[in-house]
Protein backbone atom coordinates (compact mmCIF):
# COMPACT_ATOMS: atom_id res chain seq x y z
CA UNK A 1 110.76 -129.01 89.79
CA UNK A 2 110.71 -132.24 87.52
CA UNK A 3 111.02 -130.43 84.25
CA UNK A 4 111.12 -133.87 81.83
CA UNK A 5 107.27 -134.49 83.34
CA UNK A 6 104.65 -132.87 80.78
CA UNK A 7 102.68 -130.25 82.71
CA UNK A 8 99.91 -131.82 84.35
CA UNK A 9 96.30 -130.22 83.84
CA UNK A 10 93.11 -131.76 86.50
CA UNK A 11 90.25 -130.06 85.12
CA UNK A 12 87.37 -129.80 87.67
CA UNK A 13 84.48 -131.06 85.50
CA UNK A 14 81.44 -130.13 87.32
CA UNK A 15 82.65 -126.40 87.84
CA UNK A 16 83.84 -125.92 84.16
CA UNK A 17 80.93 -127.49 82.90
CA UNK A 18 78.94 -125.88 85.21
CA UNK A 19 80.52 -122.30 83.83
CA UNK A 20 77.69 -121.78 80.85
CA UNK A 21 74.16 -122.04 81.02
CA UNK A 22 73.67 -124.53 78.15
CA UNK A 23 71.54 -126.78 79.55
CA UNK A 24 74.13 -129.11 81.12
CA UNK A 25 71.88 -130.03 84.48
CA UNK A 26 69.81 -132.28 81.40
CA UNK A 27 72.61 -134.60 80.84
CA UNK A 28 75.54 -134.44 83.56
CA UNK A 29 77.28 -137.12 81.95
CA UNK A 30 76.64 -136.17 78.75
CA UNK A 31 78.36 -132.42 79.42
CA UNK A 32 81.47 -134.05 80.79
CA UNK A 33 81.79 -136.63 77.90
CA UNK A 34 81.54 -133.52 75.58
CA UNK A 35 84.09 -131.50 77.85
CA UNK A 36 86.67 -134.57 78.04
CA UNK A 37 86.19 -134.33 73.95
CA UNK A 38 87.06 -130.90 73.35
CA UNK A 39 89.96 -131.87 76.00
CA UNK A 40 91.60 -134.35 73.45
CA UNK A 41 90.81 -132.35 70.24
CA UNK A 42 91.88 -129.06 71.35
CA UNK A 43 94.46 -129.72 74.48
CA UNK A 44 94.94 -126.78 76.96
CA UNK A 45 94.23 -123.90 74.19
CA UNK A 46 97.37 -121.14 74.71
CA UNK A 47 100.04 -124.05 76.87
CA UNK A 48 103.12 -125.10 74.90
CA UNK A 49 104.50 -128.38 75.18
CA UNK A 50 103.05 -132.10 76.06
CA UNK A 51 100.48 -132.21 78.64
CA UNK A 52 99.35 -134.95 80.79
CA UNK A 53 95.24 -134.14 81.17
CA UNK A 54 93.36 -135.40 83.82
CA UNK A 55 89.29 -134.94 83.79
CA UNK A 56 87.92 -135.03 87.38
CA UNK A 57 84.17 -136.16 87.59
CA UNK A 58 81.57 -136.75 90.40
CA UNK A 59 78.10 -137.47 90.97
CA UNK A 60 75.97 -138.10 88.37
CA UNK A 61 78.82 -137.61 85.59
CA UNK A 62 81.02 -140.55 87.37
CA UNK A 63 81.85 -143.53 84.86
CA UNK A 64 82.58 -141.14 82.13
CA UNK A 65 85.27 -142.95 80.03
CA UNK A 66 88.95 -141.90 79.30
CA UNK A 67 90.16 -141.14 75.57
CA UNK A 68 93.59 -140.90 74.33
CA UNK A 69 94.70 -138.01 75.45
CA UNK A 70 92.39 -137.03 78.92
CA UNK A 71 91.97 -139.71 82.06
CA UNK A 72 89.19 -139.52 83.16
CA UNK A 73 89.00 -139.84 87.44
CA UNK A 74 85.90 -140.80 88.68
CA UNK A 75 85.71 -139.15 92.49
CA UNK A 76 85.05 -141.97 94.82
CA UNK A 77 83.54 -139.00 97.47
CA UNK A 78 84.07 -135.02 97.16
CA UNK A 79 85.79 -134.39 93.63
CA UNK A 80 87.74 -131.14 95.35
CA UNK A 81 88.83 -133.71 97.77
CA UNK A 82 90.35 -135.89 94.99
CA UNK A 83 91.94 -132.55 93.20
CA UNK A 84 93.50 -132.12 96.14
CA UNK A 85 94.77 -135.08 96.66
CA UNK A 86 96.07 -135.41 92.82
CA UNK A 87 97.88 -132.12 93.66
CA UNK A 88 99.58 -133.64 96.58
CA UNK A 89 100.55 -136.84 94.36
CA UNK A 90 102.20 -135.23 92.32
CA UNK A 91 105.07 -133.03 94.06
CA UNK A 92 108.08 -131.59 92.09
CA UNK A 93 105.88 -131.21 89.17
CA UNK A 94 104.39 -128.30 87.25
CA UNK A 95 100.71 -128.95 87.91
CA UNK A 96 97.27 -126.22 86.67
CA UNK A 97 94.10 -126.98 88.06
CA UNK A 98 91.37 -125.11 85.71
CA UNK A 99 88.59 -124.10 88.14
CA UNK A 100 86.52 -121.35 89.59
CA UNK A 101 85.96 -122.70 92.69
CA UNK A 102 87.52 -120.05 95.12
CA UNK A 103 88.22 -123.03 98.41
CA UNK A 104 89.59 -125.25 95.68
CA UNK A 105 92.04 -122.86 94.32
CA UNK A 106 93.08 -122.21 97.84
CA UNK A 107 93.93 -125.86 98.87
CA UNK A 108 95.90 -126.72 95.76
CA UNK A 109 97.59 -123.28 95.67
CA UNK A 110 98.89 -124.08 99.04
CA UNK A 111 100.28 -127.43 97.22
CA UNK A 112 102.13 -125.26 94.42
CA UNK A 113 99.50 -125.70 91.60
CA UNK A 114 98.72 -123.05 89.38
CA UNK A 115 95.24 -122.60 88.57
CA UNK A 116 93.34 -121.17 85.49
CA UNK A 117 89.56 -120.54 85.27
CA UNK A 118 87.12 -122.43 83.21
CA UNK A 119 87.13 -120.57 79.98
CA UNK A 120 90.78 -121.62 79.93
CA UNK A 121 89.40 -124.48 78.36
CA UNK A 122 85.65 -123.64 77.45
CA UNK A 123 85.29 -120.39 75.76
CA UNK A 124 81.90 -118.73 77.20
């Protein structure tokens, strides 16, 4: 395990934005830019220590910019697909993906991630 590389966080946009009812479907792009803001005000709420934050969007919410503090990764196809693959990148290193999405947790738990749900980082 690298321990001098700050904990990297990939936050599945569409599922934790997609985790309350707030009217989100209105304004895809709109809910992630607000999500990736709360990202780089609040950090991971309850994680010690730096963190390298990494905001995963698809579909209608792809183009969303990056602020200091969250990248913002714009899936070129399936954004579980691109998790997955960020997962892989990144072996050695201390890596939680914050989703619900059972299949997702599955593939990068295979890879050594550790995974969180959405109200890890969006209180319901």
């Amino acid at each position: 395990m690298d321990d001098s590389a700050p904990l990297l966080v990939i936050v599945d946009a569409a599922n934790v934005v997609g985790s309350v009812p707030d009217g989100w479907w209105r304004d895809r792009r709109g809910a992630a830019e607000r999500l990736r803001d709360r990202l780089a005000a609040d950090g991971v709420p309850g994680r010690a220590g730096p963190a390298e934050i990494v905001l995963v969007v698809e579909g209608a919410a792809r183009g969303v910019e990056a602020v200091p503090g969250v990248r913002v990764e714009s899936a070129p196809g399936s954004g579980d697909d691109h998790m997955v693959g960020l997962v892989a990148g990144a072996p050695g290193r201390a890596v939680l993906v914050v989703t619900a999405d059972r299949e997702l947790r599955r593939r990068v738990t295979e890879l050594g991630a550790d995974v969180a749900g959405p109200r890890t980082v969006r209180p319901a």
